[in-house]
C-alpha atoms as a PDB file:
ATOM      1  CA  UNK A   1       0.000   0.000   0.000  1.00  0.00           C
ATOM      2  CA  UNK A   2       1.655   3.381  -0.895  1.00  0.00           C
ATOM      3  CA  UNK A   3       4.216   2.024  -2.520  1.00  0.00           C
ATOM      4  CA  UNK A   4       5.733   0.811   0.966  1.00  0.00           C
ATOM      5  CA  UNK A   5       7.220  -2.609   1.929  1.00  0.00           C
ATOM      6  CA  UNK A   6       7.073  -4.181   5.227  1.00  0.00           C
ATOM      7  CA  UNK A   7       4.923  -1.440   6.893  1.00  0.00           C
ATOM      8  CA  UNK A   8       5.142  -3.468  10.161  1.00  0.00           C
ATOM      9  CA  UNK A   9       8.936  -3.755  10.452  1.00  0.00           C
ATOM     10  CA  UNK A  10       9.564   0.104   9.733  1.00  0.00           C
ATOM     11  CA  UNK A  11       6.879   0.064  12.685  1.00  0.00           C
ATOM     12  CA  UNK A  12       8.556  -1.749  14.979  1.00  0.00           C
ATOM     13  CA  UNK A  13      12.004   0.077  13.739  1.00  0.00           C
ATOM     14  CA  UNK A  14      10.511   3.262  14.154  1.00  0.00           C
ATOM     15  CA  UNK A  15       9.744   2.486  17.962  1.00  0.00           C
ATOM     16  CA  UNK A  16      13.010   1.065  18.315  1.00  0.00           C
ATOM     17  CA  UNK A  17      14.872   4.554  17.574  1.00  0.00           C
ATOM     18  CA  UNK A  18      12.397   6.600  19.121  1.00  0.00           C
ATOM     19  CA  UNK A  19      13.298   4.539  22.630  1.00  0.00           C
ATOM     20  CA  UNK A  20      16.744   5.462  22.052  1.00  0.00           C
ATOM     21  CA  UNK A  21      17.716   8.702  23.619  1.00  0.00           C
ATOM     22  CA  UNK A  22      18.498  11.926  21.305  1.00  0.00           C
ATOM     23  CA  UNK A  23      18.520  15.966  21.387  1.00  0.00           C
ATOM     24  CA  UNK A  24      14.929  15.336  21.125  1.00  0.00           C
ATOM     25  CA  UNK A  25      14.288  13.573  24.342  1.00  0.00           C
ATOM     26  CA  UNK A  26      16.847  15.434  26.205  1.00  0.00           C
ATOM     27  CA  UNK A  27      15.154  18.355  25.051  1.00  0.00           C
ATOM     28  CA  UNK A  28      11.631  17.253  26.347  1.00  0.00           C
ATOM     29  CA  UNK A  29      12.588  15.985  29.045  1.00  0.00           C
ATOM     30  CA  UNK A  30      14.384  19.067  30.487  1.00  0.00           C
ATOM     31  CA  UNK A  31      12.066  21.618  29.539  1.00  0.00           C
ATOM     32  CA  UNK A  32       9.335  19.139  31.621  1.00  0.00           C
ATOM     33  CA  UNK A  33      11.971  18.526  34.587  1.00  0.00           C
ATOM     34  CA  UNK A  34      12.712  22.536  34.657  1.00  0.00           C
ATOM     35  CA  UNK A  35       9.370  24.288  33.640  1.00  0.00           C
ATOM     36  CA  UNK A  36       6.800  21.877  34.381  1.00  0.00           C
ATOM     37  CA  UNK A  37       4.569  19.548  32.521  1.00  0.00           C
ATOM     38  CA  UNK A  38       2.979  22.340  30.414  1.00  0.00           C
ATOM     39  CA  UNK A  39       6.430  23.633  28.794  1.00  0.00           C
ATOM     40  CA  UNK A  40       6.834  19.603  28.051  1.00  0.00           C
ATOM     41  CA  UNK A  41       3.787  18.938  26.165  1.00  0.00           C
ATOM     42  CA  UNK A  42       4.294  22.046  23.988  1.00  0.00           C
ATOM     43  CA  UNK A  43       7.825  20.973  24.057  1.00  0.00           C
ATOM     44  CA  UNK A  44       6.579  17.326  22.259  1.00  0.00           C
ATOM     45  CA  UNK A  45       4.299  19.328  19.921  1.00  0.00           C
ATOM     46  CA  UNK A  46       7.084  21.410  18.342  1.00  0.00           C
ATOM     47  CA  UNK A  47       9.613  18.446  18.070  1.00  0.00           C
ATOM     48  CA  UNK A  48       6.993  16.981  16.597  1.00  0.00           C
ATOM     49  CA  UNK A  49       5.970  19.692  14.042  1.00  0.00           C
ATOM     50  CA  UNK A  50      10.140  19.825  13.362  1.00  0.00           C
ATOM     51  CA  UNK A  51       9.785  15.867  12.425  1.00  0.00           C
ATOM     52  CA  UNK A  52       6.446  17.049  10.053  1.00  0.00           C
ATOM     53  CA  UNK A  53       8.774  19.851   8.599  1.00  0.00           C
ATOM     54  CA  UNK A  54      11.649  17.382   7.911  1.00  0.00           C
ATOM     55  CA  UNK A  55       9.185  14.567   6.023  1.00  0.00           C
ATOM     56  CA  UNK A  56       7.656  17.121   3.749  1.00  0.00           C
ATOM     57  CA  UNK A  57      11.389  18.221   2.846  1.00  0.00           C
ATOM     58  CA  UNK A  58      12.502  14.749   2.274  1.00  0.00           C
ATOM     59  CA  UNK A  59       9.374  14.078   0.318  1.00  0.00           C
ATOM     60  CA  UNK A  60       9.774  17.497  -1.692  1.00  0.00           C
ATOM     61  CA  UNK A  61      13.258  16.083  -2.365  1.00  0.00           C
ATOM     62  CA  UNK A  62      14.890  19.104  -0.537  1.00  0.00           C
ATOM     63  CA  UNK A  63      16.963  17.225   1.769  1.00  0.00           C
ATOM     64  CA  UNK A  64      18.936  16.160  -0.518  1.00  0.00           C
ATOM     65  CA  UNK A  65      20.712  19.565  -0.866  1.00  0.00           C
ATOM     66  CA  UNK A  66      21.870  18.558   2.603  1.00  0.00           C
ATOM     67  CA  UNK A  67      23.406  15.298   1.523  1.00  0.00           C
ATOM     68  CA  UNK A  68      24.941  15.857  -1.418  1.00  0.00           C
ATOM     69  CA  UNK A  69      26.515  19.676  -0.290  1.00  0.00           C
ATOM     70  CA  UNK A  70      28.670  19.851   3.009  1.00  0.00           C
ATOM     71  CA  UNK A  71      28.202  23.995   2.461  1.00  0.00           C
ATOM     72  CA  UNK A  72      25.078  23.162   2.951  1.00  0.00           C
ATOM     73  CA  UNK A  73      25.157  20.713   6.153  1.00  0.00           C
ATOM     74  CA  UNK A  74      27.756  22.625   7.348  1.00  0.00           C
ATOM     75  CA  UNK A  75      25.454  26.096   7.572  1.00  0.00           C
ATOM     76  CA  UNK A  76      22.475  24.136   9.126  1.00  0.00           C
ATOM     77  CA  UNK A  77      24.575  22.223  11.349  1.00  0.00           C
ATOM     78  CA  UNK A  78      25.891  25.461  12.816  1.00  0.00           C
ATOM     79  CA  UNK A  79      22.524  27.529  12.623  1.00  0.00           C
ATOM     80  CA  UNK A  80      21.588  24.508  15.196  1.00  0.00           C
ATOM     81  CA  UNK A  81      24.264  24.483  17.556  1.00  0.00           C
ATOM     82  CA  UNK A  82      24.339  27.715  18.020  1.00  0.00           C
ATOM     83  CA  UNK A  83      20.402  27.892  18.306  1.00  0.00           C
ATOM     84  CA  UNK A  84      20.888  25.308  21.169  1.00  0.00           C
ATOM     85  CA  UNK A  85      23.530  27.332  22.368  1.00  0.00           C
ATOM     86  CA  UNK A  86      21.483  30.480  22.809  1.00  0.00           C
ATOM     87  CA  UNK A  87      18.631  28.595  24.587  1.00  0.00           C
ATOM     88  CA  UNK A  88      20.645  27.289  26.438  1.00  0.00           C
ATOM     89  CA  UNK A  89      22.421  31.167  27.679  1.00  0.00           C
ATOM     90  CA  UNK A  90      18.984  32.037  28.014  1.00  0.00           C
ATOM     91  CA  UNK A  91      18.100  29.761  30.480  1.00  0.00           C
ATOM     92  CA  UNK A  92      21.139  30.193  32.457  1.00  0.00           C
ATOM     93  CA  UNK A  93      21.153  34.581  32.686  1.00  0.00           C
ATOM     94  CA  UNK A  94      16.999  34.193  32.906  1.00  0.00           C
ATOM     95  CA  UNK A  95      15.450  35.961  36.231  1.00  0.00           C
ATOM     96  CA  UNK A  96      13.026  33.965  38.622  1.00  0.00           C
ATOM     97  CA  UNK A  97       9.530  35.126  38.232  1.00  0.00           C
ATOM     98  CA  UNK A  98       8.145  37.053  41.386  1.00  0.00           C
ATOM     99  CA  UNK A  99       5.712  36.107  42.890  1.00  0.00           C
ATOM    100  CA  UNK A 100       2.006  37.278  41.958  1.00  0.00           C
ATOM    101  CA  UNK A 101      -0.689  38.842  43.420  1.00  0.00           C
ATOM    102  CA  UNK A 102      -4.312  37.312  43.246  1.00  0.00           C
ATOM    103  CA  UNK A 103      -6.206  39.960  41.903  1.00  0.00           C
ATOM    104  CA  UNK A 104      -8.018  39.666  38.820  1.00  0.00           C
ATOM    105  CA  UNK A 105      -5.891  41.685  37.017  1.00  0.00           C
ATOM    106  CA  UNK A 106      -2.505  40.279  37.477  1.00  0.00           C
ATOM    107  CA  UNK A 107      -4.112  36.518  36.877  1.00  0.00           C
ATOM    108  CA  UNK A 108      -4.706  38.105  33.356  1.00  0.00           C
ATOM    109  CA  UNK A 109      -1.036  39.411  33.195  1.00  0.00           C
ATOM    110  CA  UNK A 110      -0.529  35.665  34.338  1.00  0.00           C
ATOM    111  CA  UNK A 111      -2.247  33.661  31.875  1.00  0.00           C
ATOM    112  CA  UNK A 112      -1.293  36.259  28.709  1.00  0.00           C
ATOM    113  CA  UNK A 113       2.220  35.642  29.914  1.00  0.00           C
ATOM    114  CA  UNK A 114       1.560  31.791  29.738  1.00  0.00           C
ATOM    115  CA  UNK A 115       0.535  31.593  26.690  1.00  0.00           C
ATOM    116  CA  UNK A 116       3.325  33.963  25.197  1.00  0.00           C
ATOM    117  CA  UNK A 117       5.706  31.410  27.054  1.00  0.00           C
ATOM    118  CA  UNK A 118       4.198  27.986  25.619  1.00  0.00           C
ATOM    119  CA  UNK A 119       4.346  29.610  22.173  1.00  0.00           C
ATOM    120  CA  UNK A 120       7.759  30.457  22.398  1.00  0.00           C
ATOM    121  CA  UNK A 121       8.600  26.541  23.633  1.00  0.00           C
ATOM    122  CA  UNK A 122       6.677  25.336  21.099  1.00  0.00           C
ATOM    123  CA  UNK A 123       8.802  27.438  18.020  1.00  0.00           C
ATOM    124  CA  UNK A 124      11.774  26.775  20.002  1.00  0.00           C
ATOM    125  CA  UNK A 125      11.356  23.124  19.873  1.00  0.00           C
ATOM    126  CA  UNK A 126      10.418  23.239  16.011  1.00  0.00           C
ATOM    127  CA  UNK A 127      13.604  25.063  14.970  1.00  0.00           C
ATOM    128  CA  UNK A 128      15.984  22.754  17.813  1.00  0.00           C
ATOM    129  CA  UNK A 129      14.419  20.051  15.456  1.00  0.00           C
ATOM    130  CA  UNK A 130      14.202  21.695  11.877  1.00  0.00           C
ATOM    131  CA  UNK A 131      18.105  23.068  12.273  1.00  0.00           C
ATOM    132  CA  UNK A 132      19.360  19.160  13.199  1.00  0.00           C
ATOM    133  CA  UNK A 133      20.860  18.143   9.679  1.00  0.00           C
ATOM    134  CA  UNK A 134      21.428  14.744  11.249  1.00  0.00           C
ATOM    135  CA  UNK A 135      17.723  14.397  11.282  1.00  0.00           C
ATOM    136  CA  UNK A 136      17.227  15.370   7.913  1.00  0.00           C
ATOM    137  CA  UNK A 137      19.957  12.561   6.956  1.00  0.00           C
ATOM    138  CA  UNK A 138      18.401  10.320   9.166  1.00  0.00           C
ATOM    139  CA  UNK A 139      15.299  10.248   6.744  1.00  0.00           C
ATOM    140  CA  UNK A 140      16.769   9.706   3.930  1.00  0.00           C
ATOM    141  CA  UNK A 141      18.708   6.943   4.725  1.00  0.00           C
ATOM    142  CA  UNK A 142      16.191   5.169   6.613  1.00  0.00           C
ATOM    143  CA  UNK A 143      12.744   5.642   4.618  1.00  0.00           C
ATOM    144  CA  UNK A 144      13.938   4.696   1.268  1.00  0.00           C
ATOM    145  CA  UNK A 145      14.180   1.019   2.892  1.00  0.00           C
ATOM    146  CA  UNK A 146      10.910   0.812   2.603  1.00  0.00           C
ATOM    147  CA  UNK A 147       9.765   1.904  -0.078  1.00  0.00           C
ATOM    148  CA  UNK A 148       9.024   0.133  -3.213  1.00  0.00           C
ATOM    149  CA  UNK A 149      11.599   2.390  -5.752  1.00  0.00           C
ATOM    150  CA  UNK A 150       9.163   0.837  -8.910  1.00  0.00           C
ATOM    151  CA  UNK A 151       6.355   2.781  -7.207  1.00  0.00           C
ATOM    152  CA  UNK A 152       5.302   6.064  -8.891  1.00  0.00           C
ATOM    153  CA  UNK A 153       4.421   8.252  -5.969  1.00  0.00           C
ATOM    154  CA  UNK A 154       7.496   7.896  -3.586  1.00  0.00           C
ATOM    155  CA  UNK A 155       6.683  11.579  -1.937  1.00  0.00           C
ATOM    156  CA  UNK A 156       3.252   9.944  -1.231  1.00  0.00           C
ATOM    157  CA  UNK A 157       5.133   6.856   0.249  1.00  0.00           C
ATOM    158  CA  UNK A 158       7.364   9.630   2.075  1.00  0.00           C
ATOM    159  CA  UNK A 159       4.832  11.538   3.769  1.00  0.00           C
ATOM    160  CA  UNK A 160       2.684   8.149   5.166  1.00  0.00           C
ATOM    161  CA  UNK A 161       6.409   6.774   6.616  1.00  0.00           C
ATOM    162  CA  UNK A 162       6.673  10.221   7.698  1.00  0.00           C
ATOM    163  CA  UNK A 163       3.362  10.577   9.805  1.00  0.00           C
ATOM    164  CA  UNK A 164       3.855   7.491  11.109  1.00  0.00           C
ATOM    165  CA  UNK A 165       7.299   8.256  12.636  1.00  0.00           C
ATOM    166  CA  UNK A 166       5.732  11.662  14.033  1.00  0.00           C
ATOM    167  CA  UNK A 167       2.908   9.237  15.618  1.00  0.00           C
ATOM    168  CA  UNK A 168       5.173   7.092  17.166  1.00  0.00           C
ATOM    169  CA  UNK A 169       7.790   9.706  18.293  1.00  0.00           C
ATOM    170  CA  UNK A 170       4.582  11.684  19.683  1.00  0.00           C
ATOM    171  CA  UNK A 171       3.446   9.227  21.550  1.00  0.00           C
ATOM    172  CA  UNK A 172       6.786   8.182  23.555  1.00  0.00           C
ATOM    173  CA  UNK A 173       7.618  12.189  23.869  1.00  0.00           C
ATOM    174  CA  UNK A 174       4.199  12.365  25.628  1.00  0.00           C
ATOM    175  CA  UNK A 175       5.257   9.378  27.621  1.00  0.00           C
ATOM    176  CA  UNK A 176       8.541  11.474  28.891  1.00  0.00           C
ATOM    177  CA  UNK A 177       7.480  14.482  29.260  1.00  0.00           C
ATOM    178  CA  UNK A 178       4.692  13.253  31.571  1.00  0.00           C
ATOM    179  CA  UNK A 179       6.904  11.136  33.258  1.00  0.00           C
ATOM    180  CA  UNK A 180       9.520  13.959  33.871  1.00  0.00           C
ATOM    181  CA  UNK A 181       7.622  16.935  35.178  1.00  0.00           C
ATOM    182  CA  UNK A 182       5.799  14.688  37.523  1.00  0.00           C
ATOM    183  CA  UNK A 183       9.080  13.647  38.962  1.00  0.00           C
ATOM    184  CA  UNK A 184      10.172  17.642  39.258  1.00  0.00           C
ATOM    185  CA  UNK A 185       6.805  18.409  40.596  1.00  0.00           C
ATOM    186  CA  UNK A 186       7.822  18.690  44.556  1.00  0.00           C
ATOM    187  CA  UNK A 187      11.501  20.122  43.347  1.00  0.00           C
ATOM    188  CA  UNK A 188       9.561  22.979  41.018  1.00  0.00           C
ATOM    189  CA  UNK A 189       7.373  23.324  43.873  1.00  0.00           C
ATOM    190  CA  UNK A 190      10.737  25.234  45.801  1.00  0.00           C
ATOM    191  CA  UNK A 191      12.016  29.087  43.961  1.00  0.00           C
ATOM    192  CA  UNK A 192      15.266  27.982  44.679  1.00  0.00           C
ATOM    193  CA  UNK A 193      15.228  24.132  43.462  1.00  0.00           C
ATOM    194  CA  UNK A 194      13.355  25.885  40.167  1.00  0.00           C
ATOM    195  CA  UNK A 195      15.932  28.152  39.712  1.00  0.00           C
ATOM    196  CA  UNK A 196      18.835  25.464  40.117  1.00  0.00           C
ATOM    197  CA  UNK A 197      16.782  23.395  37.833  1.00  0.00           C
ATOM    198  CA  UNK A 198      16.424  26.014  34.815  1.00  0.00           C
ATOM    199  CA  UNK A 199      20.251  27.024  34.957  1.00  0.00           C
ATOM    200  CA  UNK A 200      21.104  23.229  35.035  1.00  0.00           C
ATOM    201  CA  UNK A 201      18.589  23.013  31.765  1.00  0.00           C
ATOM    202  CA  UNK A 202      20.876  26.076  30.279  1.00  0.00           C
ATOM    203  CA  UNK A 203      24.168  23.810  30.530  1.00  0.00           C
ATOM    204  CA  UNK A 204      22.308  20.640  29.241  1.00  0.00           C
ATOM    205  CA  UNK A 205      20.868  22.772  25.971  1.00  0.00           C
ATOM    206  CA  UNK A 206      24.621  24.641  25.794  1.00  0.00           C
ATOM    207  CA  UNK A 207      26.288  20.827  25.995  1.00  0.00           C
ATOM    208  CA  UNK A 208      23.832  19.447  23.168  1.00  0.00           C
ATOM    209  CA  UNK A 209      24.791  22.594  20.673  1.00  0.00           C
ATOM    210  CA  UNK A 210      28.592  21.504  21.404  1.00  0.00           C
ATOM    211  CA  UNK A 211      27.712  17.864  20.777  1.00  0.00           C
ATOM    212  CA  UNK A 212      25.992  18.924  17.928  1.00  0.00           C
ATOM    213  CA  UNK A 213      28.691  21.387  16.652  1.00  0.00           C
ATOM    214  CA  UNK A 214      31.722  18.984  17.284  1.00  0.00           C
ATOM    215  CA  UNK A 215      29.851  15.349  15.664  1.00  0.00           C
ATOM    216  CA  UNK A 216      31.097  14.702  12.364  1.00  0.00           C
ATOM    217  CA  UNK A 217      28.753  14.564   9.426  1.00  0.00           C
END
Protein backbone atom coordinates (compact mmCIF):
# COMPACT_ATOMS: atom_id res chain seq x y z
CA UNK A 1 0.00 0.00 0.00
CA UNK A 2 1.66 3.38 -0.90
CA UNK A 3 4.22 2.02 -2.52
CA UNK A 4 5.73 0.81 0.97
CA UNK A 5 7.22 -2.61 1.93
CA UNK A 6 7.07 -4.18 5.23
CA UNK A 7 4.92 -1.44 6.89
CA UNK A 8 5.14 -3.47 10.16
CA UNK A 9 8.94 -3.76 10.45
CA UNK A 10 9.56 0.10 9.73
CA UNK A 11 6.88 0.06 12.68
CA UNK A 12 8.56 -1.75 14.98
CA UNK A 13 12.00 0.08 13.74
CA UNK A 14 10.51 3.26 14.15
CA UNK A 15 9.74 2.49 17.96
CA UNK A 16 13.01 1.06 18.31
CA UNK A 17 14.87 4.55 17.57
CA UNK A 18 12.40 6.60 19.12
CA UNK A 19 13.30 4.54 22.63
CA UNK A 20 16.74 5.46 22.05
CA UNK A 21 17.72 8.70 23.62
CA UNK A 22 18.50 11.93 21.30
CA UNK A 23 18.52 15.97 21.39
CA UNK A 24 14.93 15.34 21.12
CA UNK A 25 14.29 13.57 24.34
CA UNK A 26 16.85 15.43 26.20
CA UNK A 27 15.15 18.36 25.05
CA UNK A 28 11.63 17.25 26.35
CA UNK A 29 12.59 15.98 29.04
CA UNK A 30 14.38 19.07 30.49
CA UNK A 31 12.07 21.62 29.54
CA UNK A 32 9.33 19.14 31.62
CA UNK A 33 11.97 18.53 34.59
CA UNK A 34 12.71 22.54 34.66
CA UNK A 35 9.37 24.29 33.64
CA UNK A 36 6.80 21.88 34.38
CA UNK A 37 4.57 19.55 32.52
CA UNK A 38 2.98 22.34 30.41
CA UNK A 39 6.43 23.63 28.79
CA UNK A 40 6.83 19.60 28.05
CA UNK A 41 3.79 18.94 26.17
CA UNK A 42 4.29 22.05 23.99
CA UNK A 43 7.83 20.97 24.06
CA UNK A 44 6.58 17.33 22.26
CA UNK A 45 4.30 19.33 19.92
CA UNK A 46 7.08 21.41 18.34
CA UNK A 47 9.61 18.45 18.07
CA UNK A 48 6.99 16.98 16.60
CA UNK A 49 5.97 19.69 14.04
CA UNK A 50 10.14 19.82 13.36
CA UNK A 51 9.79 15.87 12.42
CA UNK A 52 6.45 17.05 10.05
CA UNK A 53 8.77 19.85 8.60
CA UNK A 54 11.65 17.38 7.91
CA UNK A 55 9.19 14.57 6.02
CA UNK A 56 7.66 17.12 3.75
CA UNK A 57 11.39 18.22 2.85
CA UNK A 58 12.50 14.75 2.27
CA UNK A 59 9.37 14.08 0.32
CA UNK A 60 9.77 17.50 -1.69
CA UNK A 61 13.26 16.08 -2.36
CA UNK A 62 14.89 19.10 -0.54
CA UNK A 63 16.96 17.23 1.77
CA UNK A 64 18.94 16.16 -0.52
CA UNK A 65 20.71 19.56 -0.87
CA UNK A 66 21.87 18.56 2.60
CA UNK A 67 23.41 15.30 1.52
CA UNK A 68 24.94 15.86 -1.42
CA UNK A 69 26.51 19.68 -0.29
CA UNK A 70 28.67 19.85 3.01
CA UNK A 71 28.20 23.99 2.46
CA UNK A 72 25.08 23.16 2.95
CA UNK A 73 25.16 20.71 6.15
CA UNK A 74 27.76 22.63 7.35
CA UNK A 75 25.45 26.10 7.57
CA UNK A 76 22.47 24.14 9.13
CA UNK A 77 24.57 22.22 11.35
CA UNK A 78 25.89 25.46 12.82
CA UNK A 79 22.52 27.53 12.62
CA UNK A 80 21.59 24.51 15.20
CA UNK A 81 24.26 24.48 17.56
CA UNK A 82 24.34 27.71 18.02
CA UNK A 83 20.40 27.89 18.31
CA UNK A 84 20.89 25.31 21.17
CA UNK A 85 23.53 27.33 22.37
CA UNK A 86 21.48 30.48 22.81
CA UNK A 87 18.63 28.59 24.59
CA UNK A 88 20.65 27.29 26.44
CA UNK A 89 22.42 31.17 27.68
CA UNK A 90 18.98 32.04 28.01
CA UNK A 91 18.10 29.76 30.48
CA UNK A 92 21.14 30.19 32.46
CA UNK A 93 21.15 34.58 32.69
CA UNK A 94 17.00 34.19 32.91
CA UNK A 95 15.45 35.96 36.23
CA UNK A 96 13.03 33.96 38.62
CA UNK A 97 9.53 35.13 38.23
CA UNK A 98 8.14 37.05 41.39
CA UNK A 99 5.71 36.11 42.89
CA UNK A 100 2.01 37.28 41.96
CA UNK A 101 -0.69 38.84 43.42
CA UNK A 102 -4.31 37.31 43.25
CA UNK A 103 -6.21 39.96 41.90
CA UNK A 104 -8.02 39.67 38.82
CA UNK A 105 -5.89 41.69 37.02
CA UNK A 106 -2.51 40.28 37.48
CA UNK A 107 -4.11 36.52 36.88
CA UNK A 108 -4.71 38.10 33.36
CA UNK A 109 -1.04 39.41 33.20
CA UNK A 110 -0.53 35.67 34.34
CA UNK A 111 -2.25 33.66 31.87
CA UNK A 112 -1.29 36.26 28.71
CA UNK A 113 2.22 35.64 29.91
CA UNK A 114 1.56 31.79 29.74
CA UNK A 115 0.54 31.59 26.69
CA UNK A 116 3.33 33.96 25.20
CA UNK A 117 5.71 31.41 27.05
CA UNK A 118 4.20 27.99 25.62
CA UNK A 119 4.35 29.61 22.17
CA UNK A 120 7.76 30.46 22.40
CA UNK A 121 8.60 26.54 23.63
CA UNK A 122 6.68 25.34 21.10
CA UNK A 123 8.80 27.44 18.02
CA UNK A 124 11.77 26.77 20.00
CA UNK A 125 11.36 23.12 19.87
CA UNK A 126 10.42 23.24 16.01
CA UNK A 127 13.60 25.06 14.97
CA UNK A 128 15.98 22.75 17.81
CA UNK A 129 14.42 20.05 15.46
CA UNK A 130 14.20 21.69 11.88
CA UNK A 131 18.10 23.07 12.27
CA UNK A 132 19.36 19.16 13.20
CA UNK A 133 20.86 18.14 9.68
CA UNK A 134 21.43 14.74 11.25
CA UNK A 135 17.72 14.40 11.28
CA UNK A 136 17.23 15.37 7.91
CA UNK A 137 19.96 12.56 6.96
CA UNK A 138 18.40 10.32 9.17
CA UNK A 139 15.30 10.25 6.74
CA UNK A 140 16.77 9.71 3.93
CA UNK A 141 18.71 6.94 4.72
CA UNK A 142 16.19 5.17 6.61
CA UNK A 143 12.74 5.64 4.62
CA UNK A 144 13.94 4.70 1.27
CA UNK A 145 14.18 1.02 2.89
CA UNK A 146 10.91 0.81 2.60
CA UNK A 147 9.76 1.90 -0.08
CA UNK A 148 9.02 0.13 -3.21
CA UNK A 149 11.60 2.39 -5.75
CA UNK A 150 9.16 0.84 -8.91
CA UNK A 151 6.36 2.78 -7.21
CA UNK A 152 5.30 6.06 -8.89
CA UNK A 153 4.42 8.25 -5.97
CA UNK A 154 7.50 7.90 -3.59
CA UNK A 155 6.68 11.58 -1.94
CA UNK A 156 3.25 9.94 -1.23
CA UNK A 157 5.13 6.86 0.25
CA UNK A 158 7.36 9.63 2.07
CA UNK A 159 4.83 11.54 3.77
CA UNK A 160 2.68 8.15 5.17
CA UNK A 161 6.41 6.77 6.62
CA UNK A 162 6.67 10.22 7.70
CA UNK A 163 3.36 10.58 9.81
CA UNK A 164 3.86 7.49 11.11
CA UNK A 165 7.30 8.26 12.64
CA UNK A 166 5.73 11.66 14.03
CA UNK A 167 2.91 9.24 15.62
CA UNK A 168 5.17 7.09 17.17
CA UNK A 169 7.79 9.71 18.29
CA UNK A 170 4.58 11.68 19.68
CA UNK A 171 3.45 9.23 21.55
CA UNK A 172 6.79 8.18 23.55
CA UNK A 173 7.62 12.19 23.87
CA UNK A 174 4.20 12.36 25.63
CA UNK A 175 5.26 9.38 27.62
CA UNK A 176 8.54 11.47 28.89
CA UNK A 177 7.48 14.48 29.26
CA UNK A 178 4.69 13.25 31.57
CA UNK A 179 6.90 11.14 33.26
CA UNK A 180 9.52 13.96 33.87
CA UNK A 181 7.62 16.93 35.18
CA UNK A 182 5.80 14.69 37.52
CA UNK A 183 9.08 13.65 38.96
CA UNK A 184 10.17 17.64 39.26
CA UNK A 185 6.80 18.41 40.60
CA UNK A 186 7.82 18.69 44.56
CA UNK A 187 11.50 20.12 43.35
CA UNK A 188 9.56 22.98 41.02
CA UNK A 189 7.37 23.32 43.87
CA UNK A 190 10.74 25.23 45.80
CA UNK A 191 12.02 29.09 43.96
CA UNK A 192 15.27 27.98 44.68
CA UNK A 193 15.23 24.13 43.46
CA UNK A 194 13.35 25.89 40.17
CA UNK A 195 15.93 28.15 39.71
CA UNK A 196 18.84 25.46 40.12
CA UNK A 197 16.78 23.39 37.83
CA UNK A 198 16.42 26.01 34.81
CA UNK A 199 20.25 27.02 34.96
CA UNK A 200 21.10 23.23 35.04
CA UNK A 201 18.59 23.01 31.77
CA UNK A 202 20.88 26.08 30.28
CA UNK A 203 24.17 23.81 30.53
CA UNK A 204 22.31 20.64 29.24
CA UNK A 205 20.87 22.77 25.97
CA UNK A 206 24.62 24.64 25.79
CA UNK A 207 26.29 20.83 25.99
CA UNK A 208 23.83 19.45 23.17
CA UNK A 209 24.79 22.59 20.67
CA UNK A 210 28.59 21.50 21.40
CA UNK A 211 27.71 17.86 20.78
CA UNK A 212 25.99 18.92 17.93
CA UNK A 213 28.69 21.39 16.65
CA UNK A 214 31.72 18.98 17.28
CA UNK A 215 29.85 15.35 15.66
CA UNK A 216 31.10 14.70 12.36
CA UNK A 217 28.75 14.56 9.43
Amino acid sequence: MFGIENYIGFIIDAILLNLTPGTDSIYIITRSISQGQQAGLYSVLGITSGILVHTLLAALGLSVLLANSPTAFMIVKYLGASYLCYLGFKMLTSKQQPLLANNLAENETLATAKLTNHWQIYKQGVLTNVFNPKVALFFLAFFPQFIDTHYAYSMLSFLVLGLSFATTGFIWCLCLALLAARFSEKLRAHPTFETVLNRFSGVIFIGLGIKLLTEKG
